[in-house]
N, C-alpha and C. Protein backbone atom coordinates (compact mmCIF):
# COMPACT_ATOMS: atom_id res chain seq x y z
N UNK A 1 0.84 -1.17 0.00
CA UNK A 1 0.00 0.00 0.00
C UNK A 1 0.89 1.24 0.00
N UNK A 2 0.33 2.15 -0.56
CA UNK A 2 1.63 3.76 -0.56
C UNK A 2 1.31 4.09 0.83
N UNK A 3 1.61 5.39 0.35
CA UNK A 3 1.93 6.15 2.17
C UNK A 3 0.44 6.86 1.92
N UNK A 4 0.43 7.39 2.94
CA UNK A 4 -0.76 8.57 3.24
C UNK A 4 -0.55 9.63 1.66
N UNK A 5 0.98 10.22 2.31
CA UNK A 5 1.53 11.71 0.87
C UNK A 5 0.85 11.12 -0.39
N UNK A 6 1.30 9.78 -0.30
CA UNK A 6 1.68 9.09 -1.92
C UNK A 6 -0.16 9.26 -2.05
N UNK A 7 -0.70 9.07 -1.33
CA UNK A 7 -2.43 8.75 -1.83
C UNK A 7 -2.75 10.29 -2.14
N UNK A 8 -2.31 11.30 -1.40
CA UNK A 8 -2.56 12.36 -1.20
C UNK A 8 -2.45 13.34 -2.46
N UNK A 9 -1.40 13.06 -2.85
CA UNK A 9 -0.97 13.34 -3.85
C UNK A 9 -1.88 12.89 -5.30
N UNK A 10 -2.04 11.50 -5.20
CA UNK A 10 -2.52 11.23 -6.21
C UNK A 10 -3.81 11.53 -6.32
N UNK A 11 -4.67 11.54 -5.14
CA UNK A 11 -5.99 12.45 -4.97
C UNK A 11 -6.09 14.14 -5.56
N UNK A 12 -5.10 14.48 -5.07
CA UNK A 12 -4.82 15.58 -5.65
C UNK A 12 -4.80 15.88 -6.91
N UNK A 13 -4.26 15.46 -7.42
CA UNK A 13 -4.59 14.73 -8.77
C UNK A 13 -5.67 14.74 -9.41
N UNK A 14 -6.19 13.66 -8.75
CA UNK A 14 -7.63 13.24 -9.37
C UNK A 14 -9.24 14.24 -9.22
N UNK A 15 -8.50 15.19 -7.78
CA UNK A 15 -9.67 16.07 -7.14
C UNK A 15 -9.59 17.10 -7.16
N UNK A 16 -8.35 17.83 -8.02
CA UNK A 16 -8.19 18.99 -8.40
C UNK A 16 -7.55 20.42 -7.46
N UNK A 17 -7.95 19.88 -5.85
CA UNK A 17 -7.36 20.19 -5.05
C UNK A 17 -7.21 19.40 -3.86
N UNK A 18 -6.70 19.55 -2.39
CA UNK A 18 -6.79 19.23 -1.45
C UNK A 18 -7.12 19.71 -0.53
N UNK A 19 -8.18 19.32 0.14
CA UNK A 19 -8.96 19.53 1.55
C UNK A 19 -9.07 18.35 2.13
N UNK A 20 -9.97 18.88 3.22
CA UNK A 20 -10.11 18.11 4.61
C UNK A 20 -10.93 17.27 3.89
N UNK A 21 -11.43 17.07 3.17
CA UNK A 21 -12.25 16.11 3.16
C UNK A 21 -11.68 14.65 1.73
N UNK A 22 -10.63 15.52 1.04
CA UNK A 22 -9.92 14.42 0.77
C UNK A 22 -9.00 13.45 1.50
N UNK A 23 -8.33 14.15 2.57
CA UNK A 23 -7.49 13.66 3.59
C UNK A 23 -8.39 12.57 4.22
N UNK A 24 -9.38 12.78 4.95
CA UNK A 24 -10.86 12.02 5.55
C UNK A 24 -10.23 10.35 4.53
N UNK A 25 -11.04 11.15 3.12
CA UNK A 25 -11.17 9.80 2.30
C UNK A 25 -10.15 9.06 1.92
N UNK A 26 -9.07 9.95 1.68
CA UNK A 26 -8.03 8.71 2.38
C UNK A 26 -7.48 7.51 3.04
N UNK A 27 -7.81 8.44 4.11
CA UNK A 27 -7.40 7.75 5.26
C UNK A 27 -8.50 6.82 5.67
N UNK A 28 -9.82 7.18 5.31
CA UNK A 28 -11.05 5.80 5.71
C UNK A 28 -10.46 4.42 4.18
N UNK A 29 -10.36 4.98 3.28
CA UNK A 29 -10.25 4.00 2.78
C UNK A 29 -8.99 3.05 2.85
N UNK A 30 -7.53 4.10 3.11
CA UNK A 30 -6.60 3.00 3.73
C UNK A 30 -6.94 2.07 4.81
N UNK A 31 -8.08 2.43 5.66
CA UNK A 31 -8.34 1.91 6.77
C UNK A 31 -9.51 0.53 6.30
N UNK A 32 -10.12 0.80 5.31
CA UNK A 32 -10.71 -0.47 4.82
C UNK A 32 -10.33 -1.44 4.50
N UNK A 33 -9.11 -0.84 2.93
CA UNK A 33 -8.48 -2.22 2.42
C UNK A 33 -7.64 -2.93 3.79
N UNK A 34 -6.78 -2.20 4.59
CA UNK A 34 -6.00 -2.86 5.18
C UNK A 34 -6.74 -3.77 6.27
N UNK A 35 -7.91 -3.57 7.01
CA UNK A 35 -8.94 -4.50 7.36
C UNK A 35 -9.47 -5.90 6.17
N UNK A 36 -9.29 -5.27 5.08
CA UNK A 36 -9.48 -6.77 4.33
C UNK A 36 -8.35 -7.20 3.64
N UNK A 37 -7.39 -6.79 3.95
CA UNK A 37 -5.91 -7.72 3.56
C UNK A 37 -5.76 -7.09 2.32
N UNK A 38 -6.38 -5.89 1.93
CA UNK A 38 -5.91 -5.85 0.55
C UNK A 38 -4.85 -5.03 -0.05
N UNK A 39 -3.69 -4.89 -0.35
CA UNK A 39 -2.49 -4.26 -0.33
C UNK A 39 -2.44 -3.40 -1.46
N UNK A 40 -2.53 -4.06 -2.22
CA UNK A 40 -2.45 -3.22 -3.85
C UNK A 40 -3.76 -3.39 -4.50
N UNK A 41 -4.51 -2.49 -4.42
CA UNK A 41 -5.56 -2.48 -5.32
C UNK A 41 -5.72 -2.21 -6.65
N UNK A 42 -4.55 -1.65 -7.30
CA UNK A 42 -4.38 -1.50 -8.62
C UNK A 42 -4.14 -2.81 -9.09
N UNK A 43 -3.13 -3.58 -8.21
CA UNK A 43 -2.84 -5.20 -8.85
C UNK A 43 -4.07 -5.82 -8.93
N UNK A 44 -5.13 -5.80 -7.72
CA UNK A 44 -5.77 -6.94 -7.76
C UNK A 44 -7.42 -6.07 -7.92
N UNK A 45 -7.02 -5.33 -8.83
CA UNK A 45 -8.33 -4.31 -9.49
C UNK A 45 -10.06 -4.99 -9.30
N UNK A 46 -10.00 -6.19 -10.03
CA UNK A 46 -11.32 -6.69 -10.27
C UNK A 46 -11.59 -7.69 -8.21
N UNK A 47 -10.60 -7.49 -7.81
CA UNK A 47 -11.51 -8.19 -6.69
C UNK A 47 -12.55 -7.16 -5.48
N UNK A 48 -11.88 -6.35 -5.67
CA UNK A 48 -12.84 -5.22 -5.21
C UNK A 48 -13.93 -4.39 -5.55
N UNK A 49 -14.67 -4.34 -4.58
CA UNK A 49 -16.04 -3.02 -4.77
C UNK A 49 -16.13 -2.51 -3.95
N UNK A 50 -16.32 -1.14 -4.09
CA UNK A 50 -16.53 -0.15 -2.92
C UNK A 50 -17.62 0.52 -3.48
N UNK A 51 -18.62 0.90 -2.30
CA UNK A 51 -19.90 1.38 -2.23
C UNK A 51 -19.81 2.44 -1.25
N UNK A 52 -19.63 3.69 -2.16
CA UNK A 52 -19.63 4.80 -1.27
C UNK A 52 -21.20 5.70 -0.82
N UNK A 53 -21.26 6.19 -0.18
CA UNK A 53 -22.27 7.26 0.76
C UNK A 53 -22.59 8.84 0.30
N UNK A 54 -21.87 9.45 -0.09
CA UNK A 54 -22.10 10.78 -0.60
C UNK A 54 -21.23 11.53 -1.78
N UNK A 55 -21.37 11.89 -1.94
CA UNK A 55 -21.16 12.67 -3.83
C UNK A 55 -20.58 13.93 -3.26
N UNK A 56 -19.20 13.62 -2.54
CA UNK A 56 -18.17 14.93 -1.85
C UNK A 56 -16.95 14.37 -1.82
N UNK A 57 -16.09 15.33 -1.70
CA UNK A 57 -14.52 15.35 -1.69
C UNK A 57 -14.17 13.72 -1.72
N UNK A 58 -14.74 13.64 -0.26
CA UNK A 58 -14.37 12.31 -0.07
C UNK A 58 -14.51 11.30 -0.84
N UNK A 59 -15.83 11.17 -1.38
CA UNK A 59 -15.22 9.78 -2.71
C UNK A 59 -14.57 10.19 -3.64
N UNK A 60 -14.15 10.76 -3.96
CA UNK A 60 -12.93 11.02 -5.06
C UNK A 60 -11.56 10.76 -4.81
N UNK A 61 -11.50 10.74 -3.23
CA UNK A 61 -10.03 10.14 -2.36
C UNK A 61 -10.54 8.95 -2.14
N UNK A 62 -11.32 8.12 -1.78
CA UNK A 62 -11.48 6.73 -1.78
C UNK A 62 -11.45 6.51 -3.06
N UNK A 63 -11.81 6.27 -4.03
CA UNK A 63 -12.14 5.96 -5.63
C UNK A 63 -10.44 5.80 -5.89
N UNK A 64 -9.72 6.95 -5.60
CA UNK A 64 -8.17 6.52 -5.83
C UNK A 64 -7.78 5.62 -4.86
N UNK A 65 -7.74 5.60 -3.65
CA UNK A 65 -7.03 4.89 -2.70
C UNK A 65 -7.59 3.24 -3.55
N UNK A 66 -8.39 3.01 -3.36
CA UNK A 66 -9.20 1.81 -3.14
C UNK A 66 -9.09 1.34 -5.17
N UNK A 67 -8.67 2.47 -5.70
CA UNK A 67 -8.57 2.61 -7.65
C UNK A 67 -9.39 1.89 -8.19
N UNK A 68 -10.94 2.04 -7.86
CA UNK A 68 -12.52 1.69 -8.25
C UNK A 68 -13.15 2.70 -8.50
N UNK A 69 -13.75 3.00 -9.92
CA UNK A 69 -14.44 3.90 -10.73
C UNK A 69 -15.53 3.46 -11.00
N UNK A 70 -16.24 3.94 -11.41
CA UNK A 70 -17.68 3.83 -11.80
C UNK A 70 -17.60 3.31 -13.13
N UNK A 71 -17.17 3.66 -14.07
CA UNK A 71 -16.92 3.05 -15.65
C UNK A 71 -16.46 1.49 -15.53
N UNK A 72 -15.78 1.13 -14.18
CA UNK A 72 -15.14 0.27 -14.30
C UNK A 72 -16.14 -0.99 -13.42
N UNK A 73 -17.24 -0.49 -12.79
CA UNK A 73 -18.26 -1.21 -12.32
C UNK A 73 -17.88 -1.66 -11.14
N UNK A 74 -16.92 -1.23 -10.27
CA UNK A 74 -16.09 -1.32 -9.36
C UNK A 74 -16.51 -0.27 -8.09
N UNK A 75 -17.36 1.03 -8.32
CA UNK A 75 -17.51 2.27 -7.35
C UNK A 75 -18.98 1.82 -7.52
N UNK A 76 -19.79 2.18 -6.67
CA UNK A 76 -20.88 1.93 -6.51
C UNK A 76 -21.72 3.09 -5.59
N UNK A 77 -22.74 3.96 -5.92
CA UNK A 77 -22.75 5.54 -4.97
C UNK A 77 -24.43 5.00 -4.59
N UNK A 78 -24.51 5.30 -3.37
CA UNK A 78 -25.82 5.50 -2.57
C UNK A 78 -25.99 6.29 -2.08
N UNK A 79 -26.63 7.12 -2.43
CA UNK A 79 -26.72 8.87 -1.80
C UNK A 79 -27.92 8.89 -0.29
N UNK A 80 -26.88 8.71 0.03
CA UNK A 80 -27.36 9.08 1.89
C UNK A 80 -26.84 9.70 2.17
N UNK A 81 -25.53 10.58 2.13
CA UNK A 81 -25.11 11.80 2.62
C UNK A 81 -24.30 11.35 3.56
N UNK A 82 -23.59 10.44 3.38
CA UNK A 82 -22.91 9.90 4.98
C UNK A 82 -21.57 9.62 4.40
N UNK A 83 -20.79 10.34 5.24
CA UNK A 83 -19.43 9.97 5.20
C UNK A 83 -19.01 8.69 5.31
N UNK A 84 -19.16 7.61 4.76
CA UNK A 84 -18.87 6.16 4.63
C UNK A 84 -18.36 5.76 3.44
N UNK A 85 -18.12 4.89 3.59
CA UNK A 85 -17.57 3.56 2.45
C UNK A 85 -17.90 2.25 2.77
N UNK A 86 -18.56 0.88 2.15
CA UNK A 86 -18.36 -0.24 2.21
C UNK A 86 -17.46 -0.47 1.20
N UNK A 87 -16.10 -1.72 1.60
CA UNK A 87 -14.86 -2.39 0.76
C UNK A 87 -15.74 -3.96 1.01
N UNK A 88 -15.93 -4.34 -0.44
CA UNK A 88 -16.51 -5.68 -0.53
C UNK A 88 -14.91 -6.78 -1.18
N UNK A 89 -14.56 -7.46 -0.22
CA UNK A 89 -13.65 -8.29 -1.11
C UNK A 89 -14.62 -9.40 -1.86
N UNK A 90 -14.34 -9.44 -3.27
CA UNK A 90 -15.45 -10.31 -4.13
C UNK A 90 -14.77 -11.28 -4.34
N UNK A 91 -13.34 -11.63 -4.13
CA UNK A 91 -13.14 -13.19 -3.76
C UNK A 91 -13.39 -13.97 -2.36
N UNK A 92 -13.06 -13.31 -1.36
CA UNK A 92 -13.46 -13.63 0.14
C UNK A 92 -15.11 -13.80 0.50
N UNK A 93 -15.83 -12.50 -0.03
CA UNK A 93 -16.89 -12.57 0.06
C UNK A 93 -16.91 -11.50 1.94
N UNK A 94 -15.65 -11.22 2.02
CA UNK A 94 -15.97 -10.32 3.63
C UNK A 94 -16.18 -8.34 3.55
N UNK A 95 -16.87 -7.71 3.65
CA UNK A 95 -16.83 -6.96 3.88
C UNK A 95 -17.09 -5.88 4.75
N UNK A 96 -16.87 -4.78 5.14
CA UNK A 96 -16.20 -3.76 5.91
C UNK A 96 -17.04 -2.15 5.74
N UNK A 97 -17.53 -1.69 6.46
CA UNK A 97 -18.03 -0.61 6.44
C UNK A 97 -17.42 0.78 7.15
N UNK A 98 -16.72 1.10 6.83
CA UNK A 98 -16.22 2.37 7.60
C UNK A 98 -16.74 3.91 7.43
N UNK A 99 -16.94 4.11 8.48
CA UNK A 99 -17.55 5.76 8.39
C UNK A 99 -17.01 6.44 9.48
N UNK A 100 -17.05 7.65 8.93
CA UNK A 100 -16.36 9.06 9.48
C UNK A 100 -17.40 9.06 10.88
N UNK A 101 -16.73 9.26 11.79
CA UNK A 101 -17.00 10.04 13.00
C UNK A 101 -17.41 10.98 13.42
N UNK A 102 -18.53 11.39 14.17
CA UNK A 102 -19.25 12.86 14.06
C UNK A 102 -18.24 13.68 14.68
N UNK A 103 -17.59 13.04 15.87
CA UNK A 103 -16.70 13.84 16.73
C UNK A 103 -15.74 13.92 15.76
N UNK A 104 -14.92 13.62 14.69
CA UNK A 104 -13.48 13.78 14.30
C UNK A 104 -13.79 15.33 14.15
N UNK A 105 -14.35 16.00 13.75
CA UNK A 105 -14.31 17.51 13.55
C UNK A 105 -13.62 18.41 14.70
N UNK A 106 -14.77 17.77 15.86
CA UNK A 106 -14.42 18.25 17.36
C UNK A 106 -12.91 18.26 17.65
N UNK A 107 -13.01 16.83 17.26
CA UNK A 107 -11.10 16.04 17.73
C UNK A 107 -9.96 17.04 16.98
N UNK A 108 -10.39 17.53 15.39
CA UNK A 108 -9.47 18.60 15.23
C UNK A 108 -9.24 19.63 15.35
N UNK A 109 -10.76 20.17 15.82
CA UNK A 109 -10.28 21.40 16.45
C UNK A 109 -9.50 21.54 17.99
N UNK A 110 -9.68 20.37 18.53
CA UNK A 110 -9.18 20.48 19.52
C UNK A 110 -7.72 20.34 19.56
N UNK A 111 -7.40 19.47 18.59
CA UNK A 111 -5.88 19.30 18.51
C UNK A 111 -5.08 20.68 17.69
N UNK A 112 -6.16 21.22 16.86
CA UNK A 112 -5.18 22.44 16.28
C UNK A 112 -5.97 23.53 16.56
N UNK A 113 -6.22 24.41 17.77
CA UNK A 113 -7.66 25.03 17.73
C UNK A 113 -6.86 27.01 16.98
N UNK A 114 -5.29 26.66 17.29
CA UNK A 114 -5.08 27.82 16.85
C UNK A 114 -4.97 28.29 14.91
N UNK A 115 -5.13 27.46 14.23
CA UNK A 115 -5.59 27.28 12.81
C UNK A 115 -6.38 27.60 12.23
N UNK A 116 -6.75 28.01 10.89
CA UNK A 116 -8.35 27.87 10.58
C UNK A 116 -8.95 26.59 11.06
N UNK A 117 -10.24 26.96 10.19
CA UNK A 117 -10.66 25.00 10.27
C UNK A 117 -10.50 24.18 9.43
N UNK A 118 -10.31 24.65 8.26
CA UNK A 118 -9.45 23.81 6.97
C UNK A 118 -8.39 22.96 7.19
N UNK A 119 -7.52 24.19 7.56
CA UNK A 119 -6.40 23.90 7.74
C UNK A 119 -5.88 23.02 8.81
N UNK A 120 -6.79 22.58 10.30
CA UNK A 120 -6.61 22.50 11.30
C UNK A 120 -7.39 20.79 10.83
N UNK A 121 -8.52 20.97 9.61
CA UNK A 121 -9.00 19.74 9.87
C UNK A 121 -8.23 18.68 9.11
N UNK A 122 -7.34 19.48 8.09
CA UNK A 122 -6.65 18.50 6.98
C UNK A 122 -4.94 18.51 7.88
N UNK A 123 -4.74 18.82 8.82
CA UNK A 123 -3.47 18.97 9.50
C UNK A 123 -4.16 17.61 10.56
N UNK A 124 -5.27 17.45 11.25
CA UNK A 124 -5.60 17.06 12.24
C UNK A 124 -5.90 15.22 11.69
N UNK A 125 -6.64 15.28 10.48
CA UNK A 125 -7.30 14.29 10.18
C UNK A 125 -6.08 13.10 9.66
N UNK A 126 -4.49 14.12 9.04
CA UNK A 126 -3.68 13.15 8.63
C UNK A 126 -2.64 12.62 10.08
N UNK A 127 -3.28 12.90 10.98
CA UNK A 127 -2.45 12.55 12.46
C UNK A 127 -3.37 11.60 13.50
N UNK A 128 -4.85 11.84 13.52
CA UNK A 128 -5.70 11.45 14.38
C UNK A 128 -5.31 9.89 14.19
N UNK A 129 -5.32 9.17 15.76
CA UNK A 129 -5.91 7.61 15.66
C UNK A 129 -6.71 7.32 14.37
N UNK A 130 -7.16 6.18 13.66
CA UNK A 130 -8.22 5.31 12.85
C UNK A 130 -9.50 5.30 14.14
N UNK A 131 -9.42 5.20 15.09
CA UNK A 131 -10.14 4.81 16.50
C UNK A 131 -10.48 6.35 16.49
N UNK A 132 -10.12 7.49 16.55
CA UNK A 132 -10.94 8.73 16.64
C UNK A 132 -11.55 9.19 15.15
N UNK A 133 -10.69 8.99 14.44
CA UNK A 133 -11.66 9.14 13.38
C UNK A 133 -12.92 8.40 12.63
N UNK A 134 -12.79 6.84 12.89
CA UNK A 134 -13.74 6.48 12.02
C UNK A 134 -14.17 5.08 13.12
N UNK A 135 -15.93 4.97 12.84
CA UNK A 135 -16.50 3.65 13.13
C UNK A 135 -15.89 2.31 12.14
N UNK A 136 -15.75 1.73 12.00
CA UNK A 136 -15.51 0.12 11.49
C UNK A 136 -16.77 -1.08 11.73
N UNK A 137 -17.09 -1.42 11.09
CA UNK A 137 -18.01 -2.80 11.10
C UNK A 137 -18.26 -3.31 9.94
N UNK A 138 -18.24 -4.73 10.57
CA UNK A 138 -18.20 -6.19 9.29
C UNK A 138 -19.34 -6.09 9.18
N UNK A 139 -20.06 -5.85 7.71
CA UNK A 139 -21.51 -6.25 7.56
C UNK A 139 -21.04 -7.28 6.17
N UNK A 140 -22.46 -7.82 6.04
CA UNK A 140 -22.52 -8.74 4.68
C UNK A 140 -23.46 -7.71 3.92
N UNK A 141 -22.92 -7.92 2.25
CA UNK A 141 -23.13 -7.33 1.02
C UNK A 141 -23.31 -8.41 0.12
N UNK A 142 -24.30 -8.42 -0.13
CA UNK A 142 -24.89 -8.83 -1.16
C UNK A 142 -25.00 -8.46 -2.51
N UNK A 143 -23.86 -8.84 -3.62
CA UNK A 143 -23.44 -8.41 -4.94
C UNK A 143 -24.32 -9.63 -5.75
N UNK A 144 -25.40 -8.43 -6.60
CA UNK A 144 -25.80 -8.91 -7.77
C UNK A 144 -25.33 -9.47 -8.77
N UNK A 145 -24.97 -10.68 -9.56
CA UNK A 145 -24.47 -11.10 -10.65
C UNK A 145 -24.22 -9.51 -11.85
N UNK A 146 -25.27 -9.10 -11.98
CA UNK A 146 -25.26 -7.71 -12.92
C UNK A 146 -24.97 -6.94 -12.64
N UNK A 147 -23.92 -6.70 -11.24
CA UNK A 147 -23.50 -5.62 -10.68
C UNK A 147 -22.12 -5.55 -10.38
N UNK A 148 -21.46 -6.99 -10.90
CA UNK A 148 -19.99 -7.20 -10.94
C UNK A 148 -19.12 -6.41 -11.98
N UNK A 149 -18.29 -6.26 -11.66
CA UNK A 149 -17.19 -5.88 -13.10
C UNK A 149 -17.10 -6.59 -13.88
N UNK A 150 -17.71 -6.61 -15.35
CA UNK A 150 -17.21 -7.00 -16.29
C UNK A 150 -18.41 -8.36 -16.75
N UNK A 151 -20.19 -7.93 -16.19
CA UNK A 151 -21.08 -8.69 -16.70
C UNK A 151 -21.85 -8.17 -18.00
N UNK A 152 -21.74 -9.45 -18.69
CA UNK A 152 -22.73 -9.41 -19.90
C UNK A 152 -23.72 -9.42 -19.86
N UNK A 153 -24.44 -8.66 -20.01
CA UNK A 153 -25.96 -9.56 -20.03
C UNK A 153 -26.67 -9.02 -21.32
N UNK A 154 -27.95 -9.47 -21.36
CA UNK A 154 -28.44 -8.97 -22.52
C UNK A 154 -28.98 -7.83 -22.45
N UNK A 155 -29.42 -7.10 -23.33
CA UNK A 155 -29.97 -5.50 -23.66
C UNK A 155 -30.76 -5.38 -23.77
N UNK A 156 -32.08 -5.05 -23.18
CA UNK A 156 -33.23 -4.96 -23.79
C UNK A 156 -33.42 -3.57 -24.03
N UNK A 157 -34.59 -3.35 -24.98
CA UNK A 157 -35.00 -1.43 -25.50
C UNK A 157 -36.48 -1.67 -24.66
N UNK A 158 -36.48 -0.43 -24.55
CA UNK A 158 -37.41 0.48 -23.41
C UNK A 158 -38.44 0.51 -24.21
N UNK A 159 -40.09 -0.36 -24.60
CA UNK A 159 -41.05 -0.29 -25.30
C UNK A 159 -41.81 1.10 -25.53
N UNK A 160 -40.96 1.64 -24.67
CA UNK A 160 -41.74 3.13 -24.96
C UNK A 160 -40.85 4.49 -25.46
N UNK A 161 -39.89 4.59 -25.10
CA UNK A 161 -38.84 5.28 -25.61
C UNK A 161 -37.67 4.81 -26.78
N UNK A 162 -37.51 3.62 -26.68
CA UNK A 162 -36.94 2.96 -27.91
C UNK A 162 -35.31 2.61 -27.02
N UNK A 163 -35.37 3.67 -26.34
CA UNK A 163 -33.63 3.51 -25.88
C UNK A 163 -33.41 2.71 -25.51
N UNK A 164 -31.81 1.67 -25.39
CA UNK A 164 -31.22 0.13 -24.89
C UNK A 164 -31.24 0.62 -23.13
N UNK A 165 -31.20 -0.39 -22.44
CA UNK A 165 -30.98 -0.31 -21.18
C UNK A 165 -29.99 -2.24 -20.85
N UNK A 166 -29.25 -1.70 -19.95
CA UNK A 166 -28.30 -2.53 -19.30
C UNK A 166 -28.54 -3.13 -18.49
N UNK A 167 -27.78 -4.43 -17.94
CA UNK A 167 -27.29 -4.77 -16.77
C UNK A 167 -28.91 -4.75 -15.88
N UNK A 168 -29.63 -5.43 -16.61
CA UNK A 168 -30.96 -5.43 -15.90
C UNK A 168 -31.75 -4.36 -15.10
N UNK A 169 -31.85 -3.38 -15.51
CA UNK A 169 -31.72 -2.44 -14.82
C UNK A 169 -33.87 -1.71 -15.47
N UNK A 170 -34.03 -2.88 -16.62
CA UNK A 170 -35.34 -2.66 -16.91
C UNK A 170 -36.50 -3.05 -15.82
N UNK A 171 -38.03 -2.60 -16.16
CA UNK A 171 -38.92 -2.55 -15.43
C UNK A 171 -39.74 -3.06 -16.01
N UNK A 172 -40.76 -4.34 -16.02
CA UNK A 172 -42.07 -4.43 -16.74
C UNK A 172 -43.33 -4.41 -15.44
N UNK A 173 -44.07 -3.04 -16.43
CA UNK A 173 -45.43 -2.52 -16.18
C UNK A 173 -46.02 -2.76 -17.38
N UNK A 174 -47.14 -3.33 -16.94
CA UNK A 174 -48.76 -3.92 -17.41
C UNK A 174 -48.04 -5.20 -18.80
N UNK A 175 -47.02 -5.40 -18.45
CA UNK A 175 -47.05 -6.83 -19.71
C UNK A 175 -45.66 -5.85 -20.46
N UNK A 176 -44.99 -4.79 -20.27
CA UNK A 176 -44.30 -3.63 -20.96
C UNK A 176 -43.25 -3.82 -20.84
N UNK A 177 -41.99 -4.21 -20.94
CA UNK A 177 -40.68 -3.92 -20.75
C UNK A 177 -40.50 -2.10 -21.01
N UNK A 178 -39.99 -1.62 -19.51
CA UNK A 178 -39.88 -0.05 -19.92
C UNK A 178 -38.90 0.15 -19.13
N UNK A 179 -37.90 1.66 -19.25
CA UNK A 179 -36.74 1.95 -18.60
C UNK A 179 -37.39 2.45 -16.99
N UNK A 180 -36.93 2.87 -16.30
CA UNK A 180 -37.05 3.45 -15.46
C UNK A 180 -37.64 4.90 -15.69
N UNK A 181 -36.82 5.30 -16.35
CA UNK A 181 -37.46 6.96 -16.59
C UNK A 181 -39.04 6.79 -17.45
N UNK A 182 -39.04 5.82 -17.85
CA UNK A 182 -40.58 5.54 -18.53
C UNK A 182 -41.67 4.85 -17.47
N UNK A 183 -40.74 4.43 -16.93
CA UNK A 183 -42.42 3.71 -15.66
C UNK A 183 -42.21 4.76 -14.37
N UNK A 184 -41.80 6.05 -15.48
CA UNK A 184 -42.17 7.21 -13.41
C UNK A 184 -40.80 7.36 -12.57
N UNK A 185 -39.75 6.99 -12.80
CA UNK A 185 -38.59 6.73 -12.11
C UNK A 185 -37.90 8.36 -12.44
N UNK A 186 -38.06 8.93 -12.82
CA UNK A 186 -37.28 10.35 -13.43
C UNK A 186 -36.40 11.03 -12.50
N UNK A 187 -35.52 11.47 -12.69
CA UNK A 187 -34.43 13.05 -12.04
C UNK A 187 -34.89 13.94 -13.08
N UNK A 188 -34.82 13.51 -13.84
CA UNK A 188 -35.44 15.16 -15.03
C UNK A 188 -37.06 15.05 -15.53
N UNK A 189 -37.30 16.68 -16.37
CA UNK A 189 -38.21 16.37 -16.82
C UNK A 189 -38.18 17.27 -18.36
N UNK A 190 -39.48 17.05 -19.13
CA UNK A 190 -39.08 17.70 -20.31
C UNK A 190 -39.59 19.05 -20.68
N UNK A 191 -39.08 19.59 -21.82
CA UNK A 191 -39.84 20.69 -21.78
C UNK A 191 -40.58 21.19 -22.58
């Protein structure tokens, strides 16, 4: 596994800048793989999935640490707003839930209170215990065949819009094969 810098860096990278809340994702996700034995995740790419919690800094520093993307069917996002990660090892079958700590905020201001809070939280968060910063627990995950890296399946088109849909991800209403956005499922609308 690299160092903290080495992830840091490469987050940096990937997140355009660095804050407290890449440091966070870091460091929860070093704290996952190394709970499931996993050392190099670039080597052993396809045995992992990570199922992250919120659409902030922080998964963009796990996504590198843990080097699972979404294109790659490997990142997986559930928008609950929670500073977490589940690391699924998909050969073991064990996985690991780690989430951020309500107190770690507290914990850095207390350790750097003469700082901003930026500065005090991304100074604080790359020093704190794993034990002050983050909860840990083994839960079981349940991975869909169509939700692995690298499944085929067949394609069906949306009887009402015409468009292909993937990875089972269709709906049949009244006898209909339809997408989601056709049986009522929408984020957008038209105009």
């Amino acid at each position: 596994m690299k160092s903290l810098d080495e992830y840091l860096e490469l987050s940096v990278q990937a997140h355009g800048h660095l804050c407290a809340g890449q440091v966070l994702g870091v460091r929860l996700a070093m704290l996952g793989l190394r709970e499931l034995g996993i050392d190099n995740p670039v080597a052993e790419r396809k045995r992992l999935m990570t199922y992250v919690e919120i659409d902030r800094c922080v998964t963009d520093a796990v996504a590198v640490v843990a080097n699972c993307r979404l294109g790659k069917r490997a990142l997986k996002f559930r928008d609950w707003g929670k500073v977490a990660a589940t690391f699924v090892d998909l050969q073991t079958g064990r996985a690991i839930r780690v989430a951020a700590k309500e107190s770690s905020k507290q914990a850095a201001r207390e350790m750097f209170p003469e700082l901003p809070k930026e500065a005090g939280q991304q100074k604080a968060y790359a020093q704190l215990a794993d034990e002050v910063l983050f909860d840990k627990q083994w839960v079981k995950v349940e991975v869909a065949p169509e939700d692995l890296p690298g499944f085929k399946g067949p394609r069906v088109v949306c009887a009402q819009c015409g468009e292909g849909i993937n990875f089972k991800r269709e709906v049949v209403v009244n006898g209909r094969t339809l997408c989601r956005s056709c049986a009522g499922e929408r984020y957008y609308g038209t105009k």
